[in-house]
C-alpha atoms as a PDB file:
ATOM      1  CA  UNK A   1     109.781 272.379 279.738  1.00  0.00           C
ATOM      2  CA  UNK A   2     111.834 272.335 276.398  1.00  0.00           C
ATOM      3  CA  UNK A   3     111.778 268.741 274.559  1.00  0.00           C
ATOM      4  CA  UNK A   4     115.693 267.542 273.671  1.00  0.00           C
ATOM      5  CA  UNK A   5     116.447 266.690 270.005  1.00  0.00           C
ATOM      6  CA  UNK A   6     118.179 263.296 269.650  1.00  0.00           C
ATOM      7  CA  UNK A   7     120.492 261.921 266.499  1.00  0.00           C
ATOM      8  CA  UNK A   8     117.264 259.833 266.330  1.00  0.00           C
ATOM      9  CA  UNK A   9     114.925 262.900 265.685  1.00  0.00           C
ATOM     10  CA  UNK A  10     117.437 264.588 263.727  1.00  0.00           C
ATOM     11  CA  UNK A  11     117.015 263.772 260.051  1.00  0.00           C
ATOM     12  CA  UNK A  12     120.282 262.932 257.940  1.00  0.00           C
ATOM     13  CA  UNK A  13     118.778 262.567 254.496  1.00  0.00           C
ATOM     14  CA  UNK A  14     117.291 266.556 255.248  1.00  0.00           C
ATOM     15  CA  UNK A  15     120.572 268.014 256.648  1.00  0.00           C
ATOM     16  CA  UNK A  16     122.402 266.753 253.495  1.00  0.00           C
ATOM     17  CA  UNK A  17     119.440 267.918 251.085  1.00  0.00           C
ATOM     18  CA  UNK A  18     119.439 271.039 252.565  1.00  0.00           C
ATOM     19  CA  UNK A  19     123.290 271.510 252.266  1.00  0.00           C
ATOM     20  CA  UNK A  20     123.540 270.240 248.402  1.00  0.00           C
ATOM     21  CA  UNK A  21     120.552 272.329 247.359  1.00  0.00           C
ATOM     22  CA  UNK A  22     122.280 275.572 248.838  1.00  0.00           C
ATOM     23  CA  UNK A  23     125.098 274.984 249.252  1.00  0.00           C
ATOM     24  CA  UNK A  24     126.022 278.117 246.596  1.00  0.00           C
ATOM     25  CA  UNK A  25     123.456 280.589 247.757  1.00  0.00           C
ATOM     26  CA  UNK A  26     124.193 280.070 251.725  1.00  0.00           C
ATOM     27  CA  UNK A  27     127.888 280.876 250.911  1.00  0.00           C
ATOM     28  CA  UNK A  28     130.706 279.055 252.468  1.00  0.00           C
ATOM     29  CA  UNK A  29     130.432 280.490 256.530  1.00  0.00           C
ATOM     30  CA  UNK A  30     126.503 278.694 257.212  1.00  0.00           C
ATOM     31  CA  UNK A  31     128.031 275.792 254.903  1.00  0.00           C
ATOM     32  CA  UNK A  32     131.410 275.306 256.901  1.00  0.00           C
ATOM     33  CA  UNK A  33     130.156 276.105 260.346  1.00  0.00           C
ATOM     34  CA  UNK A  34     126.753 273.381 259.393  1.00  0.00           C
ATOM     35  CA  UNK A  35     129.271 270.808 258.750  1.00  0.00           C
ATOM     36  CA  UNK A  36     131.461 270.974 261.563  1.00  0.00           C
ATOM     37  CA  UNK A  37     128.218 270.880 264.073  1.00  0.00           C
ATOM     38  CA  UNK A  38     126.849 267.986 261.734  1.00  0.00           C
ATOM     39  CA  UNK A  39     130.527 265.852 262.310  1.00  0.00           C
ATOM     40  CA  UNK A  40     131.004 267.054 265.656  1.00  0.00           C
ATOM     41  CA  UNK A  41     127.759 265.382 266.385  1.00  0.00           C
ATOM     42  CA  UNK A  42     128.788 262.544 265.307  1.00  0.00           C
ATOM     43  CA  UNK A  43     131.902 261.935 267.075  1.00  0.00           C
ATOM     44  CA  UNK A  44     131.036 259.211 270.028  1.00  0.00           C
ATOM     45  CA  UNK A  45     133.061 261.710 272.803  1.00  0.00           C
ATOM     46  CA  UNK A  46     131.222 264.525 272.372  1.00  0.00           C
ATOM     47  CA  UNK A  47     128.530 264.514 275.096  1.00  0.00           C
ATOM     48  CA  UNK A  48     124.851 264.058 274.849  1.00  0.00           C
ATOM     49  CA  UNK A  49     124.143 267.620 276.153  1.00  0.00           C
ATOM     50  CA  UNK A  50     126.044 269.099 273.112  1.00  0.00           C
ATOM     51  CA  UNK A  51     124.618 267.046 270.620  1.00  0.00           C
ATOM     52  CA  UNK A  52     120.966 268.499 271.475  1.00  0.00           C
ATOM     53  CA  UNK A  53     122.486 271.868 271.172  1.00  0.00           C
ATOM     54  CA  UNK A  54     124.013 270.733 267.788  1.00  0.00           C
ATOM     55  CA  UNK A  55     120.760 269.137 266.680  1.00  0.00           C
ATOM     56  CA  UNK A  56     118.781 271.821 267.716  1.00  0.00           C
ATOM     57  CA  UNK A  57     120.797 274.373 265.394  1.00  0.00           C
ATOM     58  CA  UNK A  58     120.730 271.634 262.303  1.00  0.00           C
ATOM     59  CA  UNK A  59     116.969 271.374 262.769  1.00  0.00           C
ATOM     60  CA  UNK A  60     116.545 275.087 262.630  1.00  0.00           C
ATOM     61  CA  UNK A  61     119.090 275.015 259.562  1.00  0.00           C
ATOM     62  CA  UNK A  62     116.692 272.468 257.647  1.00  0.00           C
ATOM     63  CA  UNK A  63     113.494 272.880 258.476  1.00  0.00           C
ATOM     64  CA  UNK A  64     111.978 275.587 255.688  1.00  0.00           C
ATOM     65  CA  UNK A  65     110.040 278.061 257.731  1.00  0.00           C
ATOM     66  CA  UNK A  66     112.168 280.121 260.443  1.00  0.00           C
ATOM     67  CA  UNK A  67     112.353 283.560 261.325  1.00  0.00           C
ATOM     68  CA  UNK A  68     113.809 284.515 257.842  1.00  0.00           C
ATOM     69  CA  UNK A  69     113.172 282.691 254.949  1.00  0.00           C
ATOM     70  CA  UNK A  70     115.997 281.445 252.755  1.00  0.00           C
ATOM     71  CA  UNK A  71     114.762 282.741 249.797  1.00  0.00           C
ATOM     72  CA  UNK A  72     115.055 285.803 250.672  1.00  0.00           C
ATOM     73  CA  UNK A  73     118.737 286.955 248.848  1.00  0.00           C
ATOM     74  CA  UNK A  74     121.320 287.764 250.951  1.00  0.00           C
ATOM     75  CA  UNK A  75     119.451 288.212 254.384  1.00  0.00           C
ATOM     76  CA  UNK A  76     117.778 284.728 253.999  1.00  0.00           C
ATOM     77  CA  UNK A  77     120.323 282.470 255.731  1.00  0.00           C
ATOM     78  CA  UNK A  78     121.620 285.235 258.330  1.00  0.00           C
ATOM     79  CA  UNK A  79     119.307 283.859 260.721  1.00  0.00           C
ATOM     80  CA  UNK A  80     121.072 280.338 260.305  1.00  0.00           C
ATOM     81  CA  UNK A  81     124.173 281.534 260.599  1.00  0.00           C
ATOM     82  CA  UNK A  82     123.112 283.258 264.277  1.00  0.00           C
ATOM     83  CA  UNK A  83     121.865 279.617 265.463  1.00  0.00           C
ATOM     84  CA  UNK A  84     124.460 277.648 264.206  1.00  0.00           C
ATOM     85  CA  UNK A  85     126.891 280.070 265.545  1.00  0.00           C
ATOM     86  CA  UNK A  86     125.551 280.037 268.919  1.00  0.00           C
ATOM     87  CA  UNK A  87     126.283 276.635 268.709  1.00  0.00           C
ATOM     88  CA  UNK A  88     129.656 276.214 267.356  1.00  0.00           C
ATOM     89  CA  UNK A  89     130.456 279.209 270.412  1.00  0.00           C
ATOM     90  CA  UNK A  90     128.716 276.396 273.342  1.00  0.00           C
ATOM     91  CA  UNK A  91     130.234 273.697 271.513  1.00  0.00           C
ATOM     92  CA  UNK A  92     133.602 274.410 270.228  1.00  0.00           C
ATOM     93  CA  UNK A  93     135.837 272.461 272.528  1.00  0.00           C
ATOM     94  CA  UNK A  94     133.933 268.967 270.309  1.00  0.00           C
ATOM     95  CA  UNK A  95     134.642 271.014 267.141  1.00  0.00           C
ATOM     96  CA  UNK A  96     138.271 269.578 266.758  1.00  0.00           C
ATOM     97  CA  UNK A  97     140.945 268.859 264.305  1.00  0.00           C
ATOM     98  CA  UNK A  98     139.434 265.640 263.160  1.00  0.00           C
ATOM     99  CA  UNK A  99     136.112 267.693 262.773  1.00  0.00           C
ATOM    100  CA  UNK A 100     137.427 270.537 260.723  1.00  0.00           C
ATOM    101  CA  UNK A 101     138.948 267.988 258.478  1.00  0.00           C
ATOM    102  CA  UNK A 102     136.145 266.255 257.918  1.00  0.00           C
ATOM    103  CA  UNK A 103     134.260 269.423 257.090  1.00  0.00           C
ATOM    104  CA  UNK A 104     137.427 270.862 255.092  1.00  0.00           C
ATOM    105  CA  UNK A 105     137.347 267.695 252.590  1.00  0.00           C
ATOM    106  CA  UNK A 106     133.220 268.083 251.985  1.00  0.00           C
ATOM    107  CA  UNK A 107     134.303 272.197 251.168  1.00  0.00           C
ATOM    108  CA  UNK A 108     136.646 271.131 248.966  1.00  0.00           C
ATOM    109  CA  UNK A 109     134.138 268.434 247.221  1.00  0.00           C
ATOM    110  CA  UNK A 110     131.851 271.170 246.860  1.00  0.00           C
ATOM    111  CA  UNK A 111     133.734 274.575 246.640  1.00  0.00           C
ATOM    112  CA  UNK A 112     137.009 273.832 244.893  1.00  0.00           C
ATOM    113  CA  UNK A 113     140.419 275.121 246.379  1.00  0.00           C
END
């Protein structure tokens, strides 16, 4: 029997440590898709069933040990990118305009352009 991650369980605070501390080495694609699952998540229409696949991804995304570590160069966050893109696939009809604008504004914060 699996165990369904809430917006309780999930830890803000980590998500947006995790982000700021890489968001350079992760590169823009784990960055951009982590931030439209994190405001997609938070948008009160999208249903409970997608925000535990959503949480489940951004847990996987901060906690330190997975499958391959991050500190690993180039290969480190591939394995992140395969969960949270699983996710974005089962959840993409929450991942809206409103969403991608959201995450477009925190790019630009970060990135530039």
């Amino acid at each position: 029997m699996s165990k369904e991650i809430s917006a309780a369980e999930f830890d803000d605070s980590s998500f947006w440590e995790k982000v700021k501390n890489f968001a350079k080495s992760a590169g823009r694609e784990v960055i951009e898709k982590a931030l439209w699952l994190y405001y997609a998540a938070q948008q009160p229409e999208t249903p409970m069933w997608a925000k535990t696949v959503i949480y489940s991804a951004l847990v996987y995304f901060v906690v330190p040990i997975d499958a391959i570590p991050d500190a690993i160069p180039v290969a480190g966050f591939t394995d992140d990118l395969g969960a949270l893109a699983g996710a974005v696939a089962t959840c993409a009809a929450y991942i809206d305009a409103k969403v991608k604008g959201l995450a477009a504004a925190k790019m630009r914060d970060w990135f530039g352009d």
